[in-house]
PDB file of N, CA and C in Angstrom:
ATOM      1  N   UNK A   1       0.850  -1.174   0.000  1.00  0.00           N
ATOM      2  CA  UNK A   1       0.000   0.000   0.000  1.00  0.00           C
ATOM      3  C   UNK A   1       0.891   1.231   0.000  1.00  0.00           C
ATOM      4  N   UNK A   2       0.255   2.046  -1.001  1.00  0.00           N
ATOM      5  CA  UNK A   2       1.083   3.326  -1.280  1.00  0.00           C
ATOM      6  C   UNK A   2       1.017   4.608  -0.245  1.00  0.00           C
ATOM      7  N   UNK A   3       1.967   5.350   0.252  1.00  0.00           N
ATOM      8  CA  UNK A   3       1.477   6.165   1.530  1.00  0.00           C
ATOM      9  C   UNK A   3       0.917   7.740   1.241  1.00  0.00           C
ATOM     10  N   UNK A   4      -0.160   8.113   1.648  1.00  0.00           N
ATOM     11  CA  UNK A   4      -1.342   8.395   0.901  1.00  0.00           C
ATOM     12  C   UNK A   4      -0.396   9.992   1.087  1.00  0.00           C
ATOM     13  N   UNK A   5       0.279  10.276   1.788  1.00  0.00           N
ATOM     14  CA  UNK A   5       1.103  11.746   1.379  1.00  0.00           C
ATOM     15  C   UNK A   5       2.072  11.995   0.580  1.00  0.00           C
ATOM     16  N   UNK A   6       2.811  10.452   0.136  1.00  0.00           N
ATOM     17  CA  UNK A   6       3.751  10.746  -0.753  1.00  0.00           C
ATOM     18  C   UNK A   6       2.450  10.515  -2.203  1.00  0.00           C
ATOM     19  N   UNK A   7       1.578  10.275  -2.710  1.00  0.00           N
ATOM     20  CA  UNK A   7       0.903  10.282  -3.523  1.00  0.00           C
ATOM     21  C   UNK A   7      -0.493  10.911  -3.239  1.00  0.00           C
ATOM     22  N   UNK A   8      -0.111  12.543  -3.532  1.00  0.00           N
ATOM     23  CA  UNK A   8      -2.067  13.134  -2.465  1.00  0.00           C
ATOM     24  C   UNK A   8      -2.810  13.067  -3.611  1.00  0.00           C
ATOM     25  N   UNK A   9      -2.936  12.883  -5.057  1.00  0.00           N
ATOM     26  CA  UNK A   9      -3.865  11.925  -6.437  1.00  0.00           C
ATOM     27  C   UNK A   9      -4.095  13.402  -6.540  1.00  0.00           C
ATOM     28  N   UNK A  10      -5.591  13.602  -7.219  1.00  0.00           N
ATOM     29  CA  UNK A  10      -5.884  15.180  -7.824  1.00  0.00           C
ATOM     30  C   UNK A  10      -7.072  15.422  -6.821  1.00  0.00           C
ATOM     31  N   UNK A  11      -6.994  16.740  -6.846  1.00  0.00           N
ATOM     32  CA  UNK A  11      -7.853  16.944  -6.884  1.00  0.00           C
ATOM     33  C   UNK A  11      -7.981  17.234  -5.035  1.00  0.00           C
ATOM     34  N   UNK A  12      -7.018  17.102  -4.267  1.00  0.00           N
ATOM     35  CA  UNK A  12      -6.946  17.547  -2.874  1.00  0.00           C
ATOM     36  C   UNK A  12      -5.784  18.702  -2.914  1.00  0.00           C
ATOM     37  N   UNK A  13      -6.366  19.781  -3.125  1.00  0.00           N
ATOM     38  CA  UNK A  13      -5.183  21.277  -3.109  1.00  0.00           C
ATOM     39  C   UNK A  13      -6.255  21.884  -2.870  1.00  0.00           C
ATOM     40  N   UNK A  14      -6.094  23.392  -2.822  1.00  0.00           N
ATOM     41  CA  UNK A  14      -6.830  24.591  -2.283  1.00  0.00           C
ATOM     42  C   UNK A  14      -7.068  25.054  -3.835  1.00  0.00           C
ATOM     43  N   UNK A  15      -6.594  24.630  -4.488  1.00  0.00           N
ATOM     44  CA  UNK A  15      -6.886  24.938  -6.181  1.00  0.00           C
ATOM     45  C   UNK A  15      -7.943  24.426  -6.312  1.00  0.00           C
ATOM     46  N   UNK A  16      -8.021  23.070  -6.550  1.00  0.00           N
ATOM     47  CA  UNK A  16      -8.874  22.415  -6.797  1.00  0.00           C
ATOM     48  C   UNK A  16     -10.388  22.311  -5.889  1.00  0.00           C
ATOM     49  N   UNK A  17     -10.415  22.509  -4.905  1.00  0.00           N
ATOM     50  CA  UNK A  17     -11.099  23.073  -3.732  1.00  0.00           C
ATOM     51  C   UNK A  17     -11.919  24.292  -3.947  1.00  0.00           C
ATOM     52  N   UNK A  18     -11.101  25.351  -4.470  1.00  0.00           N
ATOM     53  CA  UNK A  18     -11.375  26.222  -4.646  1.00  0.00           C
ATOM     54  C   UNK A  18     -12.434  26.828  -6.236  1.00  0.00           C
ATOM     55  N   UNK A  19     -12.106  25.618  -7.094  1.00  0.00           N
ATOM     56  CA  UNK A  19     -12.677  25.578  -8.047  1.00  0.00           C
ATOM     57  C   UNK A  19     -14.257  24.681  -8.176  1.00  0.00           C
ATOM     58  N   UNK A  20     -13.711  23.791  -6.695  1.00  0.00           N
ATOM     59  CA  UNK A  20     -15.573  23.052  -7.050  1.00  0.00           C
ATOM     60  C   UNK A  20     -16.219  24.103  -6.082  1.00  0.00           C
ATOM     61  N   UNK A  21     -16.309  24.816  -5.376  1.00  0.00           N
ATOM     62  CA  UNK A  21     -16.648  25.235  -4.958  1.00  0.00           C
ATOM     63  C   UNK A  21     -17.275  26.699  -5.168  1.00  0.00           C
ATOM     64  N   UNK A  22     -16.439  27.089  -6.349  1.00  0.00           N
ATOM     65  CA  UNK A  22     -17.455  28.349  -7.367  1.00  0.00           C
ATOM     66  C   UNK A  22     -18.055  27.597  -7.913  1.00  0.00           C
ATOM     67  N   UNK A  23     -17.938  26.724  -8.822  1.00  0.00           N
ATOM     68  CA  UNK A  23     -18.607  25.547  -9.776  1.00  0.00           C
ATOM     69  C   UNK A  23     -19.716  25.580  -8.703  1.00  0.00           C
ATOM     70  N   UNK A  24     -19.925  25.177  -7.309  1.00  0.00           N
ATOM     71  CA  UNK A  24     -21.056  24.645  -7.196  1.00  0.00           C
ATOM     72  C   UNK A  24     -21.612  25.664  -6.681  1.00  0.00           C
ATOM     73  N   UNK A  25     -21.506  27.110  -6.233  1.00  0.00           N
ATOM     74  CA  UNK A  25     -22.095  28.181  -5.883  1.00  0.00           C
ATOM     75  C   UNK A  25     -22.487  28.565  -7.357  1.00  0.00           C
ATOM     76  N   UNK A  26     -21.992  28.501  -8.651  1.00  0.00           N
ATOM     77  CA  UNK A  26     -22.402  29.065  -9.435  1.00  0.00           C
ATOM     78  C   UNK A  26     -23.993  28.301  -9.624  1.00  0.00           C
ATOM     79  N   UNK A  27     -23.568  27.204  -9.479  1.00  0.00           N
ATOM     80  CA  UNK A  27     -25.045  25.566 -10.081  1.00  0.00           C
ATOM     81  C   UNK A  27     -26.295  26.304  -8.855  1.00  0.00           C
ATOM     82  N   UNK A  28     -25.821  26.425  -7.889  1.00  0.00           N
ATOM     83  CA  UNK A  28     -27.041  26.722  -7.049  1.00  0.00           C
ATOM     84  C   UNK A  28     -27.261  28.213  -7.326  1.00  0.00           C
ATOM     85  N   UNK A  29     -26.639  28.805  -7.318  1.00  0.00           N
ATOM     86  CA  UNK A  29     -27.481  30.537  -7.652  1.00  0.00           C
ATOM     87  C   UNK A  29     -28.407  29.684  -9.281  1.00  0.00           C
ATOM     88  N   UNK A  30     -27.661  29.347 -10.425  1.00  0.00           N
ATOM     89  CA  UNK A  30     -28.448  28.932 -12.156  1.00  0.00           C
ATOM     90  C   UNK A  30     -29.568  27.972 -11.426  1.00  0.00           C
ATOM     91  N   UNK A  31     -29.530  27.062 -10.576  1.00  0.00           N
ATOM     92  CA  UNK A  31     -30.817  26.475 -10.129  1.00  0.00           C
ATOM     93  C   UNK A  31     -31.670  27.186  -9.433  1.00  0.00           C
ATOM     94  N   UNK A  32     -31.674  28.053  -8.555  1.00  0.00           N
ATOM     95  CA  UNK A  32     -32.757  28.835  -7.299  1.00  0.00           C
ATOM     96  C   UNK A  32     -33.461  29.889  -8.912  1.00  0.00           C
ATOM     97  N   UNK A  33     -32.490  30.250 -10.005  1.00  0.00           N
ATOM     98  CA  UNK A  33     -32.766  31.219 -10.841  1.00  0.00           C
ATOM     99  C   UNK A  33     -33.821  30.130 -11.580  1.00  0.00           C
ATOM    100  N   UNK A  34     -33.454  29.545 -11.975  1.00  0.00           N
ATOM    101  CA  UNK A  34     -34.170  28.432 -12.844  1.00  0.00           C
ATOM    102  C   UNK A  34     -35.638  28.607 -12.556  1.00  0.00           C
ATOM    103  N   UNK A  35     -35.606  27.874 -10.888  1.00  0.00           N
ATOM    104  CA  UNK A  35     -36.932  27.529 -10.560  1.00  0.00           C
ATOM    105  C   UNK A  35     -37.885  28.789 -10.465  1.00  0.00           C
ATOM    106  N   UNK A  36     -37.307  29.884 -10.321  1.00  0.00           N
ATOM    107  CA  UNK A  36     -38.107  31.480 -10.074  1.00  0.00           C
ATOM    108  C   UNK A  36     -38.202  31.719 -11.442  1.00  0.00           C
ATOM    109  N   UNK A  37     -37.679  31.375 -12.409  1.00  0.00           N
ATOM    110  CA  UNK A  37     -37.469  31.457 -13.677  1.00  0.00           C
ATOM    111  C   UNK A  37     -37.549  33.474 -14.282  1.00  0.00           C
ATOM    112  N   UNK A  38     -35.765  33.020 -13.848  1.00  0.00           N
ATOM    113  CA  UNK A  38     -35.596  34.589 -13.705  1.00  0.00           C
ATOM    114  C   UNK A  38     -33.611  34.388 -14.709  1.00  0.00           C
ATOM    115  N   UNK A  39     -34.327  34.435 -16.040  1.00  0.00           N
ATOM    116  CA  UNK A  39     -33.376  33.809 -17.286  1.00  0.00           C
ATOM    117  C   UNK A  39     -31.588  34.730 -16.788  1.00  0.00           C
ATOM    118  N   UNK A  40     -31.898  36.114 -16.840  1.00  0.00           N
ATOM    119  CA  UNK A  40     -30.608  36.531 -16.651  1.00  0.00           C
ATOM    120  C   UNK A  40     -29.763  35.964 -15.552  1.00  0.00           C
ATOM    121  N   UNK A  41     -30.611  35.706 -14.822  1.00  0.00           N
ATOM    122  CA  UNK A  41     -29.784  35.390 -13.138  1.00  0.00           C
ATOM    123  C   UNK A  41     -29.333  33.733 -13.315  1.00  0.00           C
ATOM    124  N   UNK A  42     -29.745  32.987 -14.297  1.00  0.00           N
ATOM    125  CA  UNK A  42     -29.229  31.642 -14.748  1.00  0.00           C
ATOM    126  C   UNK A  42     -28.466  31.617 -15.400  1.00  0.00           C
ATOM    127  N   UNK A  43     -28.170  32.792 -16.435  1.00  0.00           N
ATOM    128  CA  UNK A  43     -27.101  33.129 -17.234  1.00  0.00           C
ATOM    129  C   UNK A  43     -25.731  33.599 -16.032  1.00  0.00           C
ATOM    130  N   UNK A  44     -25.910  34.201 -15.732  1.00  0.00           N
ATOM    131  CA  UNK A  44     -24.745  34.800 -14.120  1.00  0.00           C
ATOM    132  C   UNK A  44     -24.483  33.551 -13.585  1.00  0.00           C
ATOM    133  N   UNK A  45     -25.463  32.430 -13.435  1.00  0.00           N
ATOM    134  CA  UNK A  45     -24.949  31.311 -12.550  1.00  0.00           C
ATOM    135  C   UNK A  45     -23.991  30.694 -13.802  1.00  0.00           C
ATOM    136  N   UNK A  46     -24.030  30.559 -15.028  1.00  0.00           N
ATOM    137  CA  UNK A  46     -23.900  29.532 -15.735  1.00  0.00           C
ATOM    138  C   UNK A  46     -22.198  30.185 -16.070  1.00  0.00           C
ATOM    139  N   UNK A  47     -21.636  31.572 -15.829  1.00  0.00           N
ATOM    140  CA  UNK A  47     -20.851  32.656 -15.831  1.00  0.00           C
ATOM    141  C   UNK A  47     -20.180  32.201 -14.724  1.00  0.00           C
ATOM    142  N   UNK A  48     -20.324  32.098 -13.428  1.00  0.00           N
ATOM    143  CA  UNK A  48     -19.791  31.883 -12.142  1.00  0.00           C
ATOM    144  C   UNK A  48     -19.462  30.213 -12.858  1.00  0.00           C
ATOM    145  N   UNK A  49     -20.042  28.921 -13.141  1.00  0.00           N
ATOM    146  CA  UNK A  49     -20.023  28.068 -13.221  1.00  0.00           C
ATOM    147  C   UNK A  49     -18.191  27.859 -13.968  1.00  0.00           C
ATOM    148  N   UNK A  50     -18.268  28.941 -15.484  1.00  0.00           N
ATOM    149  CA  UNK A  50     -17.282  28.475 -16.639  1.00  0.00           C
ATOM    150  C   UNK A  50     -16.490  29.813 -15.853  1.00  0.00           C
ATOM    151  N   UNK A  51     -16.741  30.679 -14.713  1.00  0.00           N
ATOM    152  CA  UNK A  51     -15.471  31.127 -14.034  1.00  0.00           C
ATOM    153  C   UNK A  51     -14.446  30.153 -13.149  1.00  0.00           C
ATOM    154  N   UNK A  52     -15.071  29.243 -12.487  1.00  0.00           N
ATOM    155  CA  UNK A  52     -14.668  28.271 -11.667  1.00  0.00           C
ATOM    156  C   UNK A  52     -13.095  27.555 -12.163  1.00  0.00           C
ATOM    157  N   UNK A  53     -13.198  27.127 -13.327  1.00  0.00           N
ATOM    158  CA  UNK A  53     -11.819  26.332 -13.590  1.00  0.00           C
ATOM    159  C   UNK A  53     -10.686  27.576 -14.042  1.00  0.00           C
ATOM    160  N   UNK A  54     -10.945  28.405 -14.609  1.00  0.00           N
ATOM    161  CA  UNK A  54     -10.335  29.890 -15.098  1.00  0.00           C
ATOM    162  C   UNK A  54      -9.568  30.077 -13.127  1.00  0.00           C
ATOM    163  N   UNK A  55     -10.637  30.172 -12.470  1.00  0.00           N
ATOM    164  CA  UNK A  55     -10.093  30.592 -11.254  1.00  0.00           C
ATOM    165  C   UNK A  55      -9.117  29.895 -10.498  1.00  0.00           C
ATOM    166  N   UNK A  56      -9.544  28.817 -10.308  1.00  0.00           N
ATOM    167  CA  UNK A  56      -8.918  27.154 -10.210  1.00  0.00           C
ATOM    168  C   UNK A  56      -7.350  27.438 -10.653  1.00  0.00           C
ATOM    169  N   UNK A  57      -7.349  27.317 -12.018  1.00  0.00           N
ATOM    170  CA  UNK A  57      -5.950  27.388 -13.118  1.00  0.00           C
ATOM    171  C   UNK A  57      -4.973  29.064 -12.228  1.00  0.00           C
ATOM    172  N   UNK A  58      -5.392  29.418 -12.016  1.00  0.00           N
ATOM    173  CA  UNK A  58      -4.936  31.236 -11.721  1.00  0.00           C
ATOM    174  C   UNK A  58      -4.481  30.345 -10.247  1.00  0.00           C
ATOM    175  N   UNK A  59      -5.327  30.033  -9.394  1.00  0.00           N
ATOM    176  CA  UNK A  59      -4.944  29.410  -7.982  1.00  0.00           C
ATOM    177  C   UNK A  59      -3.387  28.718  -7.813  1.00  0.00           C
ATOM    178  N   UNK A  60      -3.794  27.414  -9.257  1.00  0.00           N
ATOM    179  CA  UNK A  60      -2.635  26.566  -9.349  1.00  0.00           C
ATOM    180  C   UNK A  60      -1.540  27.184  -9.514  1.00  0.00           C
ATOM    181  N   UNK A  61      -1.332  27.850 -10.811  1.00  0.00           N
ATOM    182  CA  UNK A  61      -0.476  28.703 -10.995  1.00  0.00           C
ATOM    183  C   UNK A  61       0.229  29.575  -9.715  1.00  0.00           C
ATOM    184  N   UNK A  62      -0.523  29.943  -8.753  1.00  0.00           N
ATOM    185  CA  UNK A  62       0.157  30.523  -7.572  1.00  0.00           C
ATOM    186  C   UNK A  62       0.682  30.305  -6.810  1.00  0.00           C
ATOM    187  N   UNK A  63       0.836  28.462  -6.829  1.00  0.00           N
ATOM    188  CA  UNK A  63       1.809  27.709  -6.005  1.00  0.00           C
ATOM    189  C   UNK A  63       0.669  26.908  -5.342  1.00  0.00           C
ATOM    190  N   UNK A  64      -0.737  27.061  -5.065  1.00  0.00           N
ATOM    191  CA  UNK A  64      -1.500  26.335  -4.319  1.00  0.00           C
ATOM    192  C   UNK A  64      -2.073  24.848  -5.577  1.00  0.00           C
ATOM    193  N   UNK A  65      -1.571  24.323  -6.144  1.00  0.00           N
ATOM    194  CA  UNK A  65      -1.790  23.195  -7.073  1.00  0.00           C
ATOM    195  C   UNK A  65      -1.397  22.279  -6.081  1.00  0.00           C
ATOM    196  N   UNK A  66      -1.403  20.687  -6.396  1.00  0.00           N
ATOM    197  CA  UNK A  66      -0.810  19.729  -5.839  1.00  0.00           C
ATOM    198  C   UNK A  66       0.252  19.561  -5.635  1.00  0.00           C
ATOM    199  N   UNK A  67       0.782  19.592  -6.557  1.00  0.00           N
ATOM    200  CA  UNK A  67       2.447  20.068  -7.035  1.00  0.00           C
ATOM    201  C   UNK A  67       3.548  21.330  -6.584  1.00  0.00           C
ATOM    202  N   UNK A  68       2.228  22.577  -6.372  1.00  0.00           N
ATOM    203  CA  UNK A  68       3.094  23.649  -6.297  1.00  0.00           C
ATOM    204  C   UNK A  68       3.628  23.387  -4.832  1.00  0.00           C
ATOM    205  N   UNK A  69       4.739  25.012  -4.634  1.00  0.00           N
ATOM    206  CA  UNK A  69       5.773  25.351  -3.554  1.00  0.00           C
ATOM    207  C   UNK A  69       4.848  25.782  -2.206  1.00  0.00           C
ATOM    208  N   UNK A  70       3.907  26.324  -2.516  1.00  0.00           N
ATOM    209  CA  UNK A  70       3.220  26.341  -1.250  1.00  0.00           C
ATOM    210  C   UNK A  70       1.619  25.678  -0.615  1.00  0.00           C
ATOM    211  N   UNK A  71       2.089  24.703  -1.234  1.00  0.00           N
ATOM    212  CA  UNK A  71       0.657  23.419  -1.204  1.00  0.00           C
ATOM    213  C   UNK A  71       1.635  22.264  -0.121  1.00  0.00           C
ATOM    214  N   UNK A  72       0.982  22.137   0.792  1.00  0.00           N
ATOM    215  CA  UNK A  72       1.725  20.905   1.760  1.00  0.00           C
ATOM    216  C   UNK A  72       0.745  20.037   2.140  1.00  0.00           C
ATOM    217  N   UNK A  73       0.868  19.052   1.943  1.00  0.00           N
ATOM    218  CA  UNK A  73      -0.693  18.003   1.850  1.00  0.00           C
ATOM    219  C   UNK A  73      -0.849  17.662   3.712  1.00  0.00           C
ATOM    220  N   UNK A  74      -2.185  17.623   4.051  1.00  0.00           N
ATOM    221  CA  UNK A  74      -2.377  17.729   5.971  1.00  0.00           C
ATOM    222  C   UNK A  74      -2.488  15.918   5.678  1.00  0.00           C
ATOM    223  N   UNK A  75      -1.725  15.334   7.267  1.00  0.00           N
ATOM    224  CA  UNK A  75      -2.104  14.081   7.130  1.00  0.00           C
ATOM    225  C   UNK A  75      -3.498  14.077   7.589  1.00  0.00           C
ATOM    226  N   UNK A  76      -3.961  12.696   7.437  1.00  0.00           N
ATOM    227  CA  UNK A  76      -5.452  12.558   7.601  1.00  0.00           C
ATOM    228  C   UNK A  76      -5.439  11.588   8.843  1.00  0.00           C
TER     229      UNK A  76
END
């Protein structure tokens, strides 16, 4: 068995974290808009949604990626 800090896989950084987490604030503002059916404000969610990985990528780039210099994986 492989030791889960020398291999932290994808997707556990503050990048990546940081990107589902507009992704899913964007999905719930485009859904609450949906159901009130209030078109512009689903368009803004769907905007926040395709901001999410843009933001994500800008994060990584800043050293907070898996990989980067100031990303240190917490044991569990």
């Amino acid at each position: 068995m492989s030791n889960p800090l020398a291999d932290p896989g994808h997707g556990h950084s503050p990048a990546a974290w940081t990107t589902v987490l507009i992704m899913l604030v964007g999905l719930a503002i485009g859904t609450v808009a949906l159901f009130l059916g209030s078109w512009p404000v689903v368009a803004a969610g769907a905007v926040v949604v395709v901001l999410g990985p843009i933001i994500g990528w800008i994060v990584s780039k800043a050293g907070y990626g898996v990989n980067g210099p100031k990303y240190s994986p917490k044991a569990h």
